[in-house]
C-alpha atoms as a PDB file:
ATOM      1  CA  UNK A   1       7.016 149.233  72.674  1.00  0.00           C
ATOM      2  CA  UNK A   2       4.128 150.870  74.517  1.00  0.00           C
ATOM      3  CA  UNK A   3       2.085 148.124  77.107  1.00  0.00           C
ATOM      4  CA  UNK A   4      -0.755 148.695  74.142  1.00  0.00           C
ATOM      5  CA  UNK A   5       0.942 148.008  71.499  1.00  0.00           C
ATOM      6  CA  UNK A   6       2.693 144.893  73.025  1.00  0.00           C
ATOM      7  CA  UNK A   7      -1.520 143.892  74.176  1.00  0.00           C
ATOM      8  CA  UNK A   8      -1.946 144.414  70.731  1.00  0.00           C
ATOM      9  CA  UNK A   9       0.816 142.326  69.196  1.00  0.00           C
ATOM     10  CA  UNK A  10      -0.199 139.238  71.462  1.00  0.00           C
ATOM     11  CA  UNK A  11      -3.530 139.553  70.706  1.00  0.00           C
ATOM     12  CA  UNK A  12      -3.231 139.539  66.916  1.00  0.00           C
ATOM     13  CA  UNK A  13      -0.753 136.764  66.830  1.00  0.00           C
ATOM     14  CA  UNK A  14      -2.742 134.641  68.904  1.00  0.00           C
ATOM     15  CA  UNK A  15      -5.752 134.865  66.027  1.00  0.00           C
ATOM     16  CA  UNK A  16      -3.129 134.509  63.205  1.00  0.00           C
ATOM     17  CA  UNK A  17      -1.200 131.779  64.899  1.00  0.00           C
ATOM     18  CA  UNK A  18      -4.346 129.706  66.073  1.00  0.00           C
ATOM     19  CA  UNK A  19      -7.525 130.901  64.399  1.00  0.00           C
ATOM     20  CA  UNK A  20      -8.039 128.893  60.496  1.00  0.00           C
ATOM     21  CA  UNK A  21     -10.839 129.422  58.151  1.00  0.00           C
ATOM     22  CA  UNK A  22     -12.523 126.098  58.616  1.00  0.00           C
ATOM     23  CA  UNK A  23     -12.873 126.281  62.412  1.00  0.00           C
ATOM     24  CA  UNK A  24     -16.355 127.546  62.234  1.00  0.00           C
ATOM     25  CA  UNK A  25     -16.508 128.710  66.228  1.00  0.00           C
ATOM     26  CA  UNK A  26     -13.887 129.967  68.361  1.00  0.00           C
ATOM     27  CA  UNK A  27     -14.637 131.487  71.960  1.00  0.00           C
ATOM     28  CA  UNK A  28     -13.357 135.395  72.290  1.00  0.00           C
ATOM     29  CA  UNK A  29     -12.640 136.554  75.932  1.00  0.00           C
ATOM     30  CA  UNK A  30     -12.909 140.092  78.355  1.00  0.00           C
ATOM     31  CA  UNK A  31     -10.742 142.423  78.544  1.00  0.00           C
ATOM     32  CA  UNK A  32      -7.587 144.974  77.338  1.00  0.00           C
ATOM     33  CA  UNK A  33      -5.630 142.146  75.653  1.00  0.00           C
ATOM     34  CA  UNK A  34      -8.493 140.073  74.570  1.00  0.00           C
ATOM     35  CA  UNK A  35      -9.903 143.537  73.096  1.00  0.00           C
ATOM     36  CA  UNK A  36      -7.001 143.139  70.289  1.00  0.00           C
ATOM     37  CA  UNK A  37      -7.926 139.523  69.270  1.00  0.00           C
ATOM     38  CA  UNK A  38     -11.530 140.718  69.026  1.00  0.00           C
ATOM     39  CA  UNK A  39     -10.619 143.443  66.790  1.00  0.00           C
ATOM     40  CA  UNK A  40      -8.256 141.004  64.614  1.00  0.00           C
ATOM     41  CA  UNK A  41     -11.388 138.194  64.076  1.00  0.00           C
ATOM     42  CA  UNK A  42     -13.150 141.082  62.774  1.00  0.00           C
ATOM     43  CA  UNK A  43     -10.826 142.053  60.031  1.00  0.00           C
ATOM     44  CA  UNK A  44     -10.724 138.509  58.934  1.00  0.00           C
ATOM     45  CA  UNK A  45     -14.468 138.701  59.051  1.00  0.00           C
ATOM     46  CA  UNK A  46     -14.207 141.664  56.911  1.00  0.00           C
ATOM     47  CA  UNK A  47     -12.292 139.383  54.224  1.00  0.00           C
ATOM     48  CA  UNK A  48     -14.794 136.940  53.951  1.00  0.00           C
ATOM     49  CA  UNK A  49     -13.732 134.671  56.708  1.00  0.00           C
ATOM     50  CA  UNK A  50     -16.957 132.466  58.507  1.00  0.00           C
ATOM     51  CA  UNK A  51     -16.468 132.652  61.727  1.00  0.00           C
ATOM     52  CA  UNK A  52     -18.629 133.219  64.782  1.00  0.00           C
ATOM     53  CA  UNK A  53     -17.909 133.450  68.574  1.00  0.00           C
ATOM     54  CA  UNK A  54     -19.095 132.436  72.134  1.00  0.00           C
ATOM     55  CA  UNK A  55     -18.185 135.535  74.314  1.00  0.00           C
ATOM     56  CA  UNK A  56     -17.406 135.732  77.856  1.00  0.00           C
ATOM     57  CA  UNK A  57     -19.471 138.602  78.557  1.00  0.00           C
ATOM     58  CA  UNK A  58     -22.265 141.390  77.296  1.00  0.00           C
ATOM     59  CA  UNK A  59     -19.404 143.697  76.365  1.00  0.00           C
ATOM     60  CA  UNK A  60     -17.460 140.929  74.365  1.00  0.00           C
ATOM     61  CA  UNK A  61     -20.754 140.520  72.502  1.00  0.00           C
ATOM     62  CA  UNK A  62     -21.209 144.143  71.972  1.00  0.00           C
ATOM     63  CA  UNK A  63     -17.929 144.308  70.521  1.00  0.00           C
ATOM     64  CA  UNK A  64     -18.422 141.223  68.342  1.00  0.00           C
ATOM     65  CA  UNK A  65     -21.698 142.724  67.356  1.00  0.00           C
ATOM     66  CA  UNK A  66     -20.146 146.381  65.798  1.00  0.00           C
ATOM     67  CA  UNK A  67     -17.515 144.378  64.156  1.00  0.00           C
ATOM     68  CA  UNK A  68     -19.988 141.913  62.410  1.00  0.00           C
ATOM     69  CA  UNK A  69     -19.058 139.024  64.211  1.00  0.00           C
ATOM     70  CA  UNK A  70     -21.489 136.450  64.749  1.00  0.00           C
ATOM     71  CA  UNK A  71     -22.414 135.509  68.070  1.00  0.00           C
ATOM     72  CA  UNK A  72     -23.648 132.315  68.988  1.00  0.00           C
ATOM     73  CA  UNK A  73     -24.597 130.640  72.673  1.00  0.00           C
ATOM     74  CA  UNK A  74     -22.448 128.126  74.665  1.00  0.00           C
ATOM     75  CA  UNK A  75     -22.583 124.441  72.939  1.00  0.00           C
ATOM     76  CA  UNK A  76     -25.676 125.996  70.930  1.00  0.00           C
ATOM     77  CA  UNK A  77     -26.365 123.842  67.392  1.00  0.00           C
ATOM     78  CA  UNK A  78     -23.089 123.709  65.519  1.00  0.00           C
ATOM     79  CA  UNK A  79     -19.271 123.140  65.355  1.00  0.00           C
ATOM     80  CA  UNK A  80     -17.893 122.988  68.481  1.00  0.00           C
ATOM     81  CA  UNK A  81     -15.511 125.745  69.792  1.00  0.00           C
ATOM     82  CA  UNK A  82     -11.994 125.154  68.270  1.00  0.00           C
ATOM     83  CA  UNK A  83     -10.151 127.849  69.914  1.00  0.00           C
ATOM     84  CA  UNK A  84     -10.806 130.128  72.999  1.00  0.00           C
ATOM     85  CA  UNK A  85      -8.572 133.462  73.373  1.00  0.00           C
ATOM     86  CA  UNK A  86      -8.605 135.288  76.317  1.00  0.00           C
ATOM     87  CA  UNK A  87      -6.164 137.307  78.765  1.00  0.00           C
ATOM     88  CA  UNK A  88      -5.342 136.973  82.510  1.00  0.00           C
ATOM     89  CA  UNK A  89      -4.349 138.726  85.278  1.00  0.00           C
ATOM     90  CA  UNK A  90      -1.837 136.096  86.030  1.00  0.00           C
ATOM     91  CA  UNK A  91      -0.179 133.821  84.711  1.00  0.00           C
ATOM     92  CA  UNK A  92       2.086 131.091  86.769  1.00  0.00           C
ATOM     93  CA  UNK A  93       5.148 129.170  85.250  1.00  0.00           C
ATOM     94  CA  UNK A  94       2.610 125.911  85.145  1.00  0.00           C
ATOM     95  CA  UNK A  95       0.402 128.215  83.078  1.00  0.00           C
ATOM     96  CA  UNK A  96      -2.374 128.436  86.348  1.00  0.00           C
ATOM     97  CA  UNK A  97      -3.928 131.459  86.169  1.00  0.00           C
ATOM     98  CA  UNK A  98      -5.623 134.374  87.999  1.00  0.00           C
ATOM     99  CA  UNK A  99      -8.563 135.845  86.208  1.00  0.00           C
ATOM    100  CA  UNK A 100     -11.835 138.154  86.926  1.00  0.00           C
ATOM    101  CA  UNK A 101     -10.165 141.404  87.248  1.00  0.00           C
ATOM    102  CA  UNK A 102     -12.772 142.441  84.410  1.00  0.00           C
ATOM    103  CA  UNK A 103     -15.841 140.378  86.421  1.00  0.00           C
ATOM    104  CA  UNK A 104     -16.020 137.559  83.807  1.00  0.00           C
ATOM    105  CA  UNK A 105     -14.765 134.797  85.045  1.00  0.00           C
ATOM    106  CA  UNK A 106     -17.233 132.573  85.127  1.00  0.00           C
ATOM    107  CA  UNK A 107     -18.038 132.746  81.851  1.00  0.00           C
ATOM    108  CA  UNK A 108     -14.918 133.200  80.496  1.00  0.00           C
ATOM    109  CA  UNK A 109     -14.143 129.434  82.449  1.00  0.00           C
ATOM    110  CA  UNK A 110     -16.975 128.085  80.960  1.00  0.00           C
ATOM    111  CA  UNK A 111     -15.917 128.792  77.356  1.00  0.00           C
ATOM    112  CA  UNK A 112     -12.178 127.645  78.413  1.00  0.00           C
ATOM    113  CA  UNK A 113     -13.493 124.418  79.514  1.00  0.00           C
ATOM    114  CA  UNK A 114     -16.003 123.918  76.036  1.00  0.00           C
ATOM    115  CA  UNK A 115     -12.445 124.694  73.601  1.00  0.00           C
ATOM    116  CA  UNK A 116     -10.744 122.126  71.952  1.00  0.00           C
ATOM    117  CA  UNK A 117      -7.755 124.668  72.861  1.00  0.00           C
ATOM    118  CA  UNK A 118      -7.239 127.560  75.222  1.00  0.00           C
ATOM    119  CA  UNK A 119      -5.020 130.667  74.421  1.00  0.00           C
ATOM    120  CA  UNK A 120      -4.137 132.992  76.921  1.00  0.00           C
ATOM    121  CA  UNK A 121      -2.588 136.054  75.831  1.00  0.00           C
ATOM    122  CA  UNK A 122      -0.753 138.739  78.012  1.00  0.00           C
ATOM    123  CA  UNK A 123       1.975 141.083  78.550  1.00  0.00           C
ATOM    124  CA  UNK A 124       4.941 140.767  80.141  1.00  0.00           C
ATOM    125  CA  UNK A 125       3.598 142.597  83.400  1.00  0.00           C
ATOM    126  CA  UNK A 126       1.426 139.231  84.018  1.00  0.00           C
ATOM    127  CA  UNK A 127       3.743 136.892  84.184  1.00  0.00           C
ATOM    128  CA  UNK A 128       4.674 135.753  88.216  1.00  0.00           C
ATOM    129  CA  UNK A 129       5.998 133.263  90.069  1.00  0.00           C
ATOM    130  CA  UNK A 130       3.353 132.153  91.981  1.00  0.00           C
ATOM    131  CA  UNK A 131       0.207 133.094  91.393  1.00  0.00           C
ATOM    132  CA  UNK A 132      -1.389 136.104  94.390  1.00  0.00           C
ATOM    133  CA  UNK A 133       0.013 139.118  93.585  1.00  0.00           C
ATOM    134  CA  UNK A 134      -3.547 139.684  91.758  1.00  0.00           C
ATOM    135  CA  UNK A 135      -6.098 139.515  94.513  1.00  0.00           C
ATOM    136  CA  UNK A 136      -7.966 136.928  93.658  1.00  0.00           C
ATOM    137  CA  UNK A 137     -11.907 137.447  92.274  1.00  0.00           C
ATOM    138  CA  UNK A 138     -14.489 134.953  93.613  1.00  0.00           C
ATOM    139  CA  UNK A 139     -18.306 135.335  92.773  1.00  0.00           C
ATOM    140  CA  UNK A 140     -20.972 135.115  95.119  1.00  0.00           C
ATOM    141  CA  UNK A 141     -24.526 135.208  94.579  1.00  0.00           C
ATOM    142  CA  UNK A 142     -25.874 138.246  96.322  1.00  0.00           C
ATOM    143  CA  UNK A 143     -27.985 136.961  98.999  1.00  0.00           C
ATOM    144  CA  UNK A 144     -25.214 135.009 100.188  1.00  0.00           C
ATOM    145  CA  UNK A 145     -22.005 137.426  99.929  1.00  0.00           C
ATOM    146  CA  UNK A 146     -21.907 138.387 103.660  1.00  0.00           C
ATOM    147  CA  UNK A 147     -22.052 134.459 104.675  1.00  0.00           C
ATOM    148  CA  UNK A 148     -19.177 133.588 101.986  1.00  0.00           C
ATOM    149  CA  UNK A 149     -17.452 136.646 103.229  1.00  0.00           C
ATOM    150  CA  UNK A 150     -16.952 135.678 106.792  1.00  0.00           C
ATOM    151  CA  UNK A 151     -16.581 132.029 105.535  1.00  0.00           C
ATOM    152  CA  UNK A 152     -13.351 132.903 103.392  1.00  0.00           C
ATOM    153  CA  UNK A 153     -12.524 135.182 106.525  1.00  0.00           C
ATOM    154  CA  UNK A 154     -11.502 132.185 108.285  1.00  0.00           C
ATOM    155  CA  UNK A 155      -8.592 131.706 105.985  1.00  0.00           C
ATOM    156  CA  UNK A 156      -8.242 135.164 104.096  1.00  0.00           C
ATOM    157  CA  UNK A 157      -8.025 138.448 106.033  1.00  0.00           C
ATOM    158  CA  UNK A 158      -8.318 140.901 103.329  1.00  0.00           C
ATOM    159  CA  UNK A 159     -11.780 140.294 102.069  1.00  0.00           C
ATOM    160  CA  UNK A 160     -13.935 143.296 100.265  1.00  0.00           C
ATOM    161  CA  UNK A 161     -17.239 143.259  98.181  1.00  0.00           C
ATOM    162  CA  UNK A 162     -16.015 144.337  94.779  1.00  0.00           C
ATOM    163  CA  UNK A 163     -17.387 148.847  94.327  1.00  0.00           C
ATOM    164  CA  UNK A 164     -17.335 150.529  90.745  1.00  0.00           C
ATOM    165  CA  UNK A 165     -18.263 154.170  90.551  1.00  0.00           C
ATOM    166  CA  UNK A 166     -19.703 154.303  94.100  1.00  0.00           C
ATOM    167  CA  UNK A 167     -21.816 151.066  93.640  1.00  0.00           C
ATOM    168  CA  UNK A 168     -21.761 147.017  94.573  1.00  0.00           C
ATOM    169  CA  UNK A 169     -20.174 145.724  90.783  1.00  0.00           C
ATOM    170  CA  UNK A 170     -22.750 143.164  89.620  1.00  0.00           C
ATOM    171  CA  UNK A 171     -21.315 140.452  86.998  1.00  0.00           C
ATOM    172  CA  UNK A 172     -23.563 140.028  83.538  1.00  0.00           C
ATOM    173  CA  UNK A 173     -25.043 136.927  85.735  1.00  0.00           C
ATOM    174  CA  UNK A 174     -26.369 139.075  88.344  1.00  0.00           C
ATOM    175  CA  UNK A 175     -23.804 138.412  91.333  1.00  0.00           C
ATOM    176  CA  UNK A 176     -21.025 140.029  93.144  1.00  0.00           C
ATOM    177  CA  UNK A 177     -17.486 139.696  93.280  1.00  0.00           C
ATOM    178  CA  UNK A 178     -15.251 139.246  96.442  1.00  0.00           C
ATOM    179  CA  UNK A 179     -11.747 140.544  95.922  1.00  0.00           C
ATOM    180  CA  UNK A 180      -9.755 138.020  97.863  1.00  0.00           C
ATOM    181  CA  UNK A 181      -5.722 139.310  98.850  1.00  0.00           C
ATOM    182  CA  UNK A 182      -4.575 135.750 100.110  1.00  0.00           C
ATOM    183  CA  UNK A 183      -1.067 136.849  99.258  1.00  0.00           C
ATOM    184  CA  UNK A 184       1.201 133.920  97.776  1.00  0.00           C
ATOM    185  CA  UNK A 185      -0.842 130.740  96.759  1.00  0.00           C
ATOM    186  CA  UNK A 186       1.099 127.637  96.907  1.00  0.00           C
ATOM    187  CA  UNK A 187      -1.862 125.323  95.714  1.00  0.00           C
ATOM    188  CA  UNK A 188      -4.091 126.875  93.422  1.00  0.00           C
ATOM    189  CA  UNK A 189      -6.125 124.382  93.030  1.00  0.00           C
ATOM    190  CA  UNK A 190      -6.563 123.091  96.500  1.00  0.00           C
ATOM    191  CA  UNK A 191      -7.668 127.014  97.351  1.00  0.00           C
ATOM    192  CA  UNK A 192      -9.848 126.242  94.234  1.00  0.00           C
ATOM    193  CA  UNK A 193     -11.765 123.498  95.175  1.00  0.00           C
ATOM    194  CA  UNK A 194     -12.242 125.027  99.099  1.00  0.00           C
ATOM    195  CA  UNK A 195     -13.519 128.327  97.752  1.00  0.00           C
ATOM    196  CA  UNK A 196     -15.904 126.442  95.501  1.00  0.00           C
ATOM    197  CA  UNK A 197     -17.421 124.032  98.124  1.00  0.00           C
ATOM    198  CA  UNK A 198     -18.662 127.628 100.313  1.00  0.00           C
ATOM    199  CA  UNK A 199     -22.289 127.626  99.566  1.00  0.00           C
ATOM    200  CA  UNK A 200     -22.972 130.689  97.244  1.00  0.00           C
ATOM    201  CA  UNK A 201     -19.872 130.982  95.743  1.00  0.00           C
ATOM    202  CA  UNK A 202     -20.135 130.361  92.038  1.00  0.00           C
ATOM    203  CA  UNK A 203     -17.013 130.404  90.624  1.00  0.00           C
ATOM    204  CA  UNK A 204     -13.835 131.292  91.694  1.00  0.00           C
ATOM    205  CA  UNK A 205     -10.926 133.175  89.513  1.00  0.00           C
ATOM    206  CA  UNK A 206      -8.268 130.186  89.782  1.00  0.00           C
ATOM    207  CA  UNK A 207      -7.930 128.655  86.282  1.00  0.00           C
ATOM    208  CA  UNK A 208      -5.901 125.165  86.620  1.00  0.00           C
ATOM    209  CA  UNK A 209      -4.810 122.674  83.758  1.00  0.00           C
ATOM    210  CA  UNK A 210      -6.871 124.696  81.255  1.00  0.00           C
ATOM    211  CA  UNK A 211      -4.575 126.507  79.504  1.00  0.00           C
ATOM    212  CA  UNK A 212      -2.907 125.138  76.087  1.00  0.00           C
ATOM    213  CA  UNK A 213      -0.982 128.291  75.027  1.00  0.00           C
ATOM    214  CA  UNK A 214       0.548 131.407  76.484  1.00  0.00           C
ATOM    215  CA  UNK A 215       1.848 134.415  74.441  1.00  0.00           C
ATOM    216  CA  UNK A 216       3.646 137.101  75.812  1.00  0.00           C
ATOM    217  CA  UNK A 217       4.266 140.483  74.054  1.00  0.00           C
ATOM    218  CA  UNK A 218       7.071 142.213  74.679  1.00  0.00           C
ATOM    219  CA  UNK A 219       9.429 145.246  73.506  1.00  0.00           C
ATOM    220  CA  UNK A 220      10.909 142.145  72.062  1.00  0.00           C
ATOM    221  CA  UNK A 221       7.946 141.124  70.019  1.00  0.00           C
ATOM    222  CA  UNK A 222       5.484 138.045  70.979  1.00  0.00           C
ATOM    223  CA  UNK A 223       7.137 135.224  72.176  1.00  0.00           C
ATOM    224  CA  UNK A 224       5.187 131.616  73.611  1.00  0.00           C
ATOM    225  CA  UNK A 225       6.335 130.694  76.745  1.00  0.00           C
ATOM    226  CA  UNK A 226       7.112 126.906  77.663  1.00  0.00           C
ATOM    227  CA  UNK A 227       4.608 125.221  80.338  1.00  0.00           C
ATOM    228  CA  UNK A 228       7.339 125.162  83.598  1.00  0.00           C
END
């Protein structure tokens, strides 16, 4: 089974699996794997289903948007959010997780922390021991990147302002990303909670004791992993 098609088998059986008529709101994440989720709401949308979604980020929402989706704000006027599915760019045996390869990540921790449950979806290529393989994505609000840079300096030696075609990447809130390579982290979120009390940084792309469920596709299929 092609990578795609094993993005696209987790991502559908995370909405089939998780995802029930009554649920009203469910929170729909960035990127390749989350792309296949997206896709699968909007079938059931298609059939009559009433759902709507909090996305993580403009291009979430665009994507909701062309597949009639409706789109609704964080904790706006209504039924909570039942279910968030997103991907990761890691994914530790005690389900912590690297994420913000796409940019989102705060957003997309804001809607894991609002759902009653939080699916992570991936293939088998995320999966790791420890969690910095991924260099890790930390956003900074702009006036303050070069002070957070030398700050994480101090502990981090690999440290770059995040570039896409030629220019500084800006995040749909208007701030940069640092692209962190600490190597191996032994406490995520110890490294969490340091990045988070720099001034400027915003959020950082360590997601601890949020996730509920992981599923894995595979040549095998889609399998859910145990929490290790």
């Amino acid at each position: 089974m092609a990578v795609a098609e094993e993005k696209r088998a987790a991502g559908y059986a995370a909405v089939d699996r998780f995802v029930r008529k009554e649920m009203g709101c469910i929170g729909l994440g960035t990127g390749s794997t989350a792309f296949y989720a997206i896709e699968r709401v909007g079938a059931l949308v298609a059939q009559g289903w009433k759902l709507s979604a909090v996305t993580t980020s403009v291009q979430t929402e665009k994507l909701c948007r062309e597949r009639n989706i409706p789109v609704v704000g964080l904790c706006e006027d209504g039924p909570p959010i039942a279910v968030a599915i997103d991907g990761a760019d890691e994914v530790a045996p005690d389900f912590a997780l690297t994420k913000g390869g796409g940019g989102a990540l705060f957003r997309e921790k804001a809607v894991a922390l609002a759902a009653g449950t939080f699916v992570v979806v991936v293939d088998e290529s995320k999966l790791v021991p420890r969690l910095g393989k991924f260099p890790l994505p930390v956003e900074v609000v702009p006036f303050t990147v070069r002070y957070v840079e030398h700050a994480i300096h101090e502990f981090c030696s690999l440290v770059s302002v995040r570039v896409r075609d030629g220019k500084t990447f800006v995040t749909d809130n208007g701030n940069y990303i640092l692209d962190c390579a600490f190597g191996a982290i032994d406490d995520p979120s110890g490294l969490d909670a340091r990045l988070r009390a720099i001034n400027g940084v915003v959020a950082s792309g360590i997601f601890v004791g949020l996730t509920s469920h992981v599923l894995v596709g595979s040549a095998g299929g889609v399998r859910e992993i145990e929490r290790g």
